[in-house]
PDB file of N, CA and C in Angstrom:
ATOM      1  N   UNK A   1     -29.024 -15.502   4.762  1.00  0.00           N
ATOM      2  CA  UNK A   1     -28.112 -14.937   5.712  1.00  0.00           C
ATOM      3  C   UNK A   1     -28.852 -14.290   6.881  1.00  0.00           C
ATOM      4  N   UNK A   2     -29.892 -13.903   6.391  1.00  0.00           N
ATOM      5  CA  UNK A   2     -30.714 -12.455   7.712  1.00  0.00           C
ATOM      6  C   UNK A   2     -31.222 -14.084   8.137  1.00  0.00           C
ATOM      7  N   UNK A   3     -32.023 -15.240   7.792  1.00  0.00           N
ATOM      8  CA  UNK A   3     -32.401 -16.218   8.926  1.00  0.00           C
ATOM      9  C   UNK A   3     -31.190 -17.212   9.953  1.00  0.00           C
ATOM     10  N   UNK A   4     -30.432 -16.754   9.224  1.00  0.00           N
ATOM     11  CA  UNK A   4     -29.417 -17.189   9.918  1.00  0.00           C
ATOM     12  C   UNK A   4     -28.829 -16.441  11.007  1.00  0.00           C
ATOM     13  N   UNK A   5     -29.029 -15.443  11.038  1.00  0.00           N
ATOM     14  CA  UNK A   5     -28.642 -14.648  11.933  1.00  0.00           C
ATOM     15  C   UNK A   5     -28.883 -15.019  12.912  1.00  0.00           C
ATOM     16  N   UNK A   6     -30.891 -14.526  12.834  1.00  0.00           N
ATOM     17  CA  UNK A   6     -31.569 -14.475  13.403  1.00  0.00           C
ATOM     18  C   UNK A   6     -31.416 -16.067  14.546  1.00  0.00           C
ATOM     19  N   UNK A   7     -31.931 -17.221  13.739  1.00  0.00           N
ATOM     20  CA  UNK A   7     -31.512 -18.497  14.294  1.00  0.00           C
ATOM     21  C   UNK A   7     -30.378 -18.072  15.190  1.00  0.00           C
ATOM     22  N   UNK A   8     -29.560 -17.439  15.169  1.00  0.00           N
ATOM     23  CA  UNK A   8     -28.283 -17.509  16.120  1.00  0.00           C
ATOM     24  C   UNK A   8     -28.069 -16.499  16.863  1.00  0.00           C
ATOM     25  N   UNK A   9     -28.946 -15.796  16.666  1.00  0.00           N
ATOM     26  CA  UNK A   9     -29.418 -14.477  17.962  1.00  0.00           C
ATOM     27  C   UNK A   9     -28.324 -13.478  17.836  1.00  0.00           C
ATOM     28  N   UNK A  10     -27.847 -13.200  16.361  1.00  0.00           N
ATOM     29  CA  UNK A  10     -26.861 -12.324  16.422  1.00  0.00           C
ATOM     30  C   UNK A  10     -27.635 -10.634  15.452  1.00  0.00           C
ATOM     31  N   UNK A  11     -26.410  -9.677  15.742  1.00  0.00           N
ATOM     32  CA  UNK A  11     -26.917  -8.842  14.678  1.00  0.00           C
ATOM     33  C   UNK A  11     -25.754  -8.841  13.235  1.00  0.00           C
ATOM     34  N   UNK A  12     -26.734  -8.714  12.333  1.00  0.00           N
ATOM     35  CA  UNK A  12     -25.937  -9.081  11.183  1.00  0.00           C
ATOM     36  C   UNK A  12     -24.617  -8.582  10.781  1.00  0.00           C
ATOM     37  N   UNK A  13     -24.347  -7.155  11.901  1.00  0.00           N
ATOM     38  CA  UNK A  13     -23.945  -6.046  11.847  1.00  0.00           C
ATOM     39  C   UNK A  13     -22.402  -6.680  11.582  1.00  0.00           C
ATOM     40  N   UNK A  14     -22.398  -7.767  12.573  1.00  0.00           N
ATOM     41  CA  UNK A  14     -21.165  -8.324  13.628  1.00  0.00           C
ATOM     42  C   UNK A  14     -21.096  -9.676  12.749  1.00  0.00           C
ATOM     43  N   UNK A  15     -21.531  -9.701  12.392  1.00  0.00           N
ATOM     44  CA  UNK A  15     -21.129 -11.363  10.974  1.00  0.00           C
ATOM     45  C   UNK A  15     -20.314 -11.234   9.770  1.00  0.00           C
ATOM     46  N   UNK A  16     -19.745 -11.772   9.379  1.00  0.00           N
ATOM     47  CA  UNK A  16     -18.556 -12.184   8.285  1.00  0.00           C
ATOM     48  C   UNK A  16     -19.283 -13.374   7.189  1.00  0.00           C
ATOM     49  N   UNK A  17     -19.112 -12.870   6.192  1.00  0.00           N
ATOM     50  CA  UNK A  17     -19.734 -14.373   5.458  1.00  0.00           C
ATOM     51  C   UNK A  17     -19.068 -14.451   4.087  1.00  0.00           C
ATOM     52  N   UNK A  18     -18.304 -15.511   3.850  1.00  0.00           N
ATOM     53  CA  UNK A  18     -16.764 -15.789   3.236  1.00  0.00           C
ATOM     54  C   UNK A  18     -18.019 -16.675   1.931  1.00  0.00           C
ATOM     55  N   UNK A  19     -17.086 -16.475   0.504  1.00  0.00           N
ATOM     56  CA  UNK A  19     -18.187 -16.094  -0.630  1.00  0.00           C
ATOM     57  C   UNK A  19     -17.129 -16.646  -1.334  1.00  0.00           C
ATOM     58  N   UNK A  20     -17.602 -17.525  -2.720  1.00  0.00           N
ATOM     59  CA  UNK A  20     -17.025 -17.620  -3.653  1.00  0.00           C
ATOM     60  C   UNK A  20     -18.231 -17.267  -5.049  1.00  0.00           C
ATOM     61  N   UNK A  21     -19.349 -16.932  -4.968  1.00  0.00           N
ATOM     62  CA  UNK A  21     -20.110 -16.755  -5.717  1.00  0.00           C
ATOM     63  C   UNK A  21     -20.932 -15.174  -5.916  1.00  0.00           C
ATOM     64  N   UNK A  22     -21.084 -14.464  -6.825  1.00  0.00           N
ATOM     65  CA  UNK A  22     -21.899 -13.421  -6.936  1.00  0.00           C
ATOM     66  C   UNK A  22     -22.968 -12.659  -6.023  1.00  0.00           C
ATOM     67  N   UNK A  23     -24.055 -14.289  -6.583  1.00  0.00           N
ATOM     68  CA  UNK A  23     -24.939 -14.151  -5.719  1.00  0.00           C
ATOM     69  C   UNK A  23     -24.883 -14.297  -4.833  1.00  0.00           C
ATOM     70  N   UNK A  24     -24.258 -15.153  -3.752  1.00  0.00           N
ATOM     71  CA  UNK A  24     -23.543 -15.251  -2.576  1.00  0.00           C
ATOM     72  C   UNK A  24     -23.117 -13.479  -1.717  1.00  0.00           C
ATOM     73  N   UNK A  25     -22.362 -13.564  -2.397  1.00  0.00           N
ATOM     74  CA  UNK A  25     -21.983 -11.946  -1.929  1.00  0.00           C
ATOM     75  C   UNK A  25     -23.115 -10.755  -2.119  1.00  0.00           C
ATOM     76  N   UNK A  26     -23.571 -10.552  -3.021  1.00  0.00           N
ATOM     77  CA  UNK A  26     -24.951  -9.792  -2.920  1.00  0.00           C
ATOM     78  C   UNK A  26     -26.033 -10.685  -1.945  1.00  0.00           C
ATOM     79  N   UNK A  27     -26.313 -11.435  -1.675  1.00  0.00           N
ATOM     80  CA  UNK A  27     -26.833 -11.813  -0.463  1.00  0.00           C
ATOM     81  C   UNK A  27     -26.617 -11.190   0.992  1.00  0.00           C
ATOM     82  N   UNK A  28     -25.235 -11.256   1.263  1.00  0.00           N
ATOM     83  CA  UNK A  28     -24.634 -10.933   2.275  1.00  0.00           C
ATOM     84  C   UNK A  28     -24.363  -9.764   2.562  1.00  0.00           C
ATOM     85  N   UNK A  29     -24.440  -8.874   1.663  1.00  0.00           N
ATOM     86  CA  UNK A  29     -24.757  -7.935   1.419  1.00  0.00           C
ATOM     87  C   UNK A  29     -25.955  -7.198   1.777  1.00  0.00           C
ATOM     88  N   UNK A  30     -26.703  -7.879   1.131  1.00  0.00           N
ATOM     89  CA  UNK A  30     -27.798  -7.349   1.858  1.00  0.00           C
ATOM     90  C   UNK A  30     -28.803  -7.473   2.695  1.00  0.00           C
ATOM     91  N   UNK A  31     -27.455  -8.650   3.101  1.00  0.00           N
ATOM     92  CA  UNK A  31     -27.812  -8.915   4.839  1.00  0.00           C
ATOM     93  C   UNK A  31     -27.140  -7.678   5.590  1.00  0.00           C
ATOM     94  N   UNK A  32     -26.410  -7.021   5.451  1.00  0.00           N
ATOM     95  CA  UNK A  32     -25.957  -5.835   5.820  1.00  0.00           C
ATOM     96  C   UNK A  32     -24.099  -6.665   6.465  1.00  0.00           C
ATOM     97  N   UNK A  33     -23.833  -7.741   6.056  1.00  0.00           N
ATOM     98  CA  UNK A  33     -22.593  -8.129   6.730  1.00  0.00           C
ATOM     99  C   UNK A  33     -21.463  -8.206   5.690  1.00  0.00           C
ATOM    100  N   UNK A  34     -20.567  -8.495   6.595  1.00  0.00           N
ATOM    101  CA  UNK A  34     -19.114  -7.756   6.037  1.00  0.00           C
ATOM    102  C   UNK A  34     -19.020  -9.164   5.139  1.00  0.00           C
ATOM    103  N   UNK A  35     -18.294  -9.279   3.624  1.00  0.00           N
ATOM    104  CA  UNK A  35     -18.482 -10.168   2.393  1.00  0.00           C
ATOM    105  C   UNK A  35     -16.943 -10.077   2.622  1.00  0.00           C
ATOM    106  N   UNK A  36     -16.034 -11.675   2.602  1.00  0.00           N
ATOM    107  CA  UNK A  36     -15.299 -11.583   2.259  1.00  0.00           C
ATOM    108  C   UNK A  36     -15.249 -13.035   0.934  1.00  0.00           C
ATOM    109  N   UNK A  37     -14.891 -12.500  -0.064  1.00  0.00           N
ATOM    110  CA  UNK A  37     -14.783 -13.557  -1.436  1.00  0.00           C
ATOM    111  C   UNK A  37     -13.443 -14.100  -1.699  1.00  0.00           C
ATOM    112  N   UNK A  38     -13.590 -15.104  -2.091  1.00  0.00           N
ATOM    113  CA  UNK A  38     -12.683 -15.971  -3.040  1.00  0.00           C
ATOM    114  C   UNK A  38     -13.286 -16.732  -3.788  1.00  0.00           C
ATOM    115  N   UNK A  39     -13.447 -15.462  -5.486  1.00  0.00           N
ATOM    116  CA  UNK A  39     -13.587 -16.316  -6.352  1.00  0.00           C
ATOM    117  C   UNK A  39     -13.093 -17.471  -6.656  1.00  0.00           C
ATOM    118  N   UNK A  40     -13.811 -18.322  -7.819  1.00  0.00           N
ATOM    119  CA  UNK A  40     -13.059 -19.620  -8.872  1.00  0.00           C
ATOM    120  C   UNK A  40     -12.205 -18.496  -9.469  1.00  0.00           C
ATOM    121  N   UNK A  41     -11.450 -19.113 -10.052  1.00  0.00           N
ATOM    122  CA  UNK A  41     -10.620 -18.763 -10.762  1.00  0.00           C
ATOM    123  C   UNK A  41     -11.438 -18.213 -12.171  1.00  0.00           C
ATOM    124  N   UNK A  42     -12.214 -18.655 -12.979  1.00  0.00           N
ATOM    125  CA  UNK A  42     -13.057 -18.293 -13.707  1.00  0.00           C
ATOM    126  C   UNK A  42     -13.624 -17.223 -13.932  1.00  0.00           C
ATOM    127  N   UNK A  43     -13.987 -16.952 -12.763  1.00  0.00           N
ATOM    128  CA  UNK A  43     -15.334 -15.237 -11.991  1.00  0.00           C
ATOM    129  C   UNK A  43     -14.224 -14.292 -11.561  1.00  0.00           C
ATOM    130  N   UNK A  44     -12.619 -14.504 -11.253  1.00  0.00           N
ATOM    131  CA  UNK A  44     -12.054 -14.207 -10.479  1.00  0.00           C
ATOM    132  C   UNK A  44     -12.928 -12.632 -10.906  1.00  0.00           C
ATOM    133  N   UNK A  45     -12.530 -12.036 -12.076  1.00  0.00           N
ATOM    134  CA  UNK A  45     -12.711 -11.147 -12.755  1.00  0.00           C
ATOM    135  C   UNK A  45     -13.604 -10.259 -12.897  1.00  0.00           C
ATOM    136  N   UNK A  46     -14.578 -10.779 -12.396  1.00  0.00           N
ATOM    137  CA  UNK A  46     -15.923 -10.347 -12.813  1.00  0.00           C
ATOM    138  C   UNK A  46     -16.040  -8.883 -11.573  1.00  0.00           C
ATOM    139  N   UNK A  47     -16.176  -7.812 -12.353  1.00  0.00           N
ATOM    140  CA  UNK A  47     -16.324  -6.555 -11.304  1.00  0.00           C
ATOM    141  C   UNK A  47     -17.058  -6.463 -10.432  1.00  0.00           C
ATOM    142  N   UNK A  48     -18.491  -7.290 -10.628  1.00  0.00           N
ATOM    143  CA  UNK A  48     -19.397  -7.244  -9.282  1.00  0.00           C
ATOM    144  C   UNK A  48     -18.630  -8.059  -7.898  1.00  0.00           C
ATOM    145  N   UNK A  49     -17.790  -8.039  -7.797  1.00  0.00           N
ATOM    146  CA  UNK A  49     -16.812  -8.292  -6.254  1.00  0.00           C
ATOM    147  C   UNK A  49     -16.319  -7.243  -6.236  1.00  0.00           C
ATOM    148  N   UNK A  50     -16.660  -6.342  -6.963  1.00  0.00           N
ATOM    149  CA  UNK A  50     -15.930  -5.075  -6.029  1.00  0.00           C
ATOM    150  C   UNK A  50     -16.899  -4.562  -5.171  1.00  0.00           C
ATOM    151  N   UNK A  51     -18.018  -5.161  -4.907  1.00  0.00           N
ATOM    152  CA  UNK A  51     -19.051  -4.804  -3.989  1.00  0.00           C
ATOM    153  C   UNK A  51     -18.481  -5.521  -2.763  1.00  0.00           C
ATOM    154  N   UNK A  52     -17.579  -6.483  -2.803  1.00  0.00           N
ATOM    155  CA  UNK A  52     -17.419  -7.110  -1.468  1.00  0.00           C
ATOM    156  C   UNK A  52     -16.294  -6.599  -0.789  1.00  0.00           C
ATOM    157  N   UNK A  53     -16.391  -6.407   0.628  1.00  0.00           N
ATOM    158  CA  UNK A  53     -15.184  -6.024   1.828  1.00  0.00           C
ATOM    159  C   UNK A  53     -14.024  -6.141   1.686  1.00  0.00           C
ATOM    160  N   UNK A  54     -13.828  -7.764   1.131  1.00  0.00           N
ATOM    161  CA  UNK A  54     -12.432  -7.999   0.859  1.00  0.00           C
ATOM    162  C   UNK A  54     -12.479  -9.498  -0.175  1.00  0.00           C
ATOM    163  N   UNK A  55     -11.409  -9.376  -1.132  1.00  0.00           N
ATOM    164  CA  UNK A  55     -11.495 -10.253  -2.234  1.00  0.00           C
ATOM    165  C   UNK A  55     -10.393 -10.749  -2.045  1.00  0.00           C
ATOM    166  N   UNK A  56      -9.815 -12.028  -1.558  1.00  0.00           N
ATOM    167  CA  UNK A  56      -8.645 -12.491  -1.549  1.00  0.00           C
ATOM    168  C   UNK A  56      -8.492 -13.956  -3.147  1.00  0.00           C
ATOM    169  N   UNK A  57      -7.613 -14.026  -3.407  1.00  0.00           N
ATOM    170  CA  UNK A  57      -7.267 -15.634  -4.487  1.00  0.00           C
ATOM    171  C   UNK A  57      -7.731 -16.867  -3.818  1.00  0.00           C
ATOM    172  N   UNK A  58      -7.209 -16.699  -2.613  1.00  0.00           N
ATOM    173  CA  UNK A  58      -7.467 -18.254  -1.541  1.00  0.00           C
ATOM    174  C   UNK A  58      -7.544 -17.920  -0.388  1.00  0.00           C
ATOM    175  N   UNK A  59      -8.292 -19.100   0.183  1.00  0.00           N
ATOM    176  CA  UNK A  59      -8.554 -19.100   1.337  1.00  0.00           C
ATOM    177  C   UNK A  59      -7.449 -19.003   2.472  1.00  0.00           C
ATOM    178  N   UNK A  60      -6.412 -19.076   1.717  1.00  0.00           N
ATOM    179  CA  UNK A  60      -4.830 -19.919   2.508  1.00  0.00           C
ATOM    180  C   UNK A  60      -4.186 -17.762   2.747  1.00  0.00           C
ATOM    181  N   UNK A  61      -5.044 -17.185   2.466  1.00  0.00           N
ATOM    182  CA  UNK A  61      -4.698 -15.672   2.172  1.00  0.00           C
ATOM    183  C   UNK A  61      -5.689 -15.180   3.709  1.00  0.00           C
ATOM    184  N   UNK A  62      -6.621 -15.786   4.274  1.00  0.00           N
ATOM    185  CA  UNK A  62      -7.463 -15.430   5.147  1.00  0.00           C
ATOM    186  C   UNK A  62      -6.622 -15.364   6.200  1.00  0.00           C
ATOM    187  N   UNK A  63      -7.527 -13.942   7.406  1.00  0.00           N
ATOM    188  CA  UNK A  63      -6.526 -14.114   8.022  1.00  0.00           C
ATOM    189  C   UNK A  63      -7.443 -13.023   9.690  1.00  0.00           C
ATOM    190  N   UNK A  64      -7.128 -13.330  10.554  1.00  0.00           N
ATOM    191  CA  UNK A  64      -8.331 -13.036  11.862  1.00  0.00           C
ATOM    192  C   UNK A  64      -8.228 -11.287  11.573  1.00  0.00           C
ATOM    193  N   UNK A  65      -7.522 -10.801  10.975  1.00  0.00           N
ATOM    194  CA  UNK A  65      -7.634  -9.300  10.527  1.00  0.00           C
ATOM    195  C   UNK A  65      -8.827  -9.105   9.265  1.00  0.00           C
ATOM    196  N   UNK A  66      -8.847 -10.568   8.778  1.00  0.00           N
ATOM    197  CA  UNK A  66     -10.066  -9.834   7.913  1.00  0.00           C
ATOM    198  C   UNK A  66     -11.081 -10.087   8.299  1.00  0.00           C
ATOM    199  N   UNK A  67     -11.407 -10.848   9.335  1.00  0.00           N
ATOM    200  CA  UNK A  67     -11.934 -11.388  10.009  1.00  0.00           C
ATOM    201  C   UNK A  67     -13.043 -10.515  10.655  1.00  0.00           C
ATOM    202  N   UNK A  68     -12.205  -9.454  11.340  1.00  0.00           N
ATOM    203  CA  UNK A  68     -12.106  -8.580  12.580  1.00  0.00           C
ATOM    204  C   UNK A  68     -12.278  -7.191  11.610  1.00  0.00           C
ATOM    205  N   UNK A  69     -12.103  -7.312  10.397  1.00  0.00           N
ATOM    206  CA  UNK A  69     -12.245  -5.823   9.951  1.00  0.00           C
ATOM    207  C   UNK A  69     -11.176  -4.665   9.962  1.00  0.00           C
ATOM    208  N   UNK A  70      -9.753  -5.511   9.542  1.00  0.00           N
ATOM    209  CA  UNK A  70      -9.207  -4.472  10.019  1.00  0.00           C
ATOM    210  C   UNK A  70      -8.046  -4.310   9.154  1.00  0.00           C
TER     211      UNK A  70
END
């Protein structure tokens, strides 16, 4: 995530990075950017997403407010 940023000349500060995996989200995390998840159905559960910004069921739930932080 932090080379990706970088590649794109942004600060991580201001990035969104949409997660269906653990490690995924602790990544992004500590890229310092805002985690939004949608587990499998499987993981839905799993408490380490409560580390992330926002945890929606589906993607069809996303929306330019979570986007935007708000």
């Amino acid at each position: 995530y932090m080379d990706c940023a970088a590649k794109l000349g942004l600060d991580p500060l201001t990035c969104v990075a949409l997660e269906d995996s653990v490690n995924g989200m602790v990544a992004s995390k500590a890229a310092r950017m805002r985690s939004i998840v949608v587990p499998a159905e499987e993981g839905r559960h799993d408490p380490r997403f409560a580390l992330a910004d926002v945890r929606l069921t589906s993607l069809e739930e996303l929306t330019a407010r979570h986007l935007r932080g708000e």
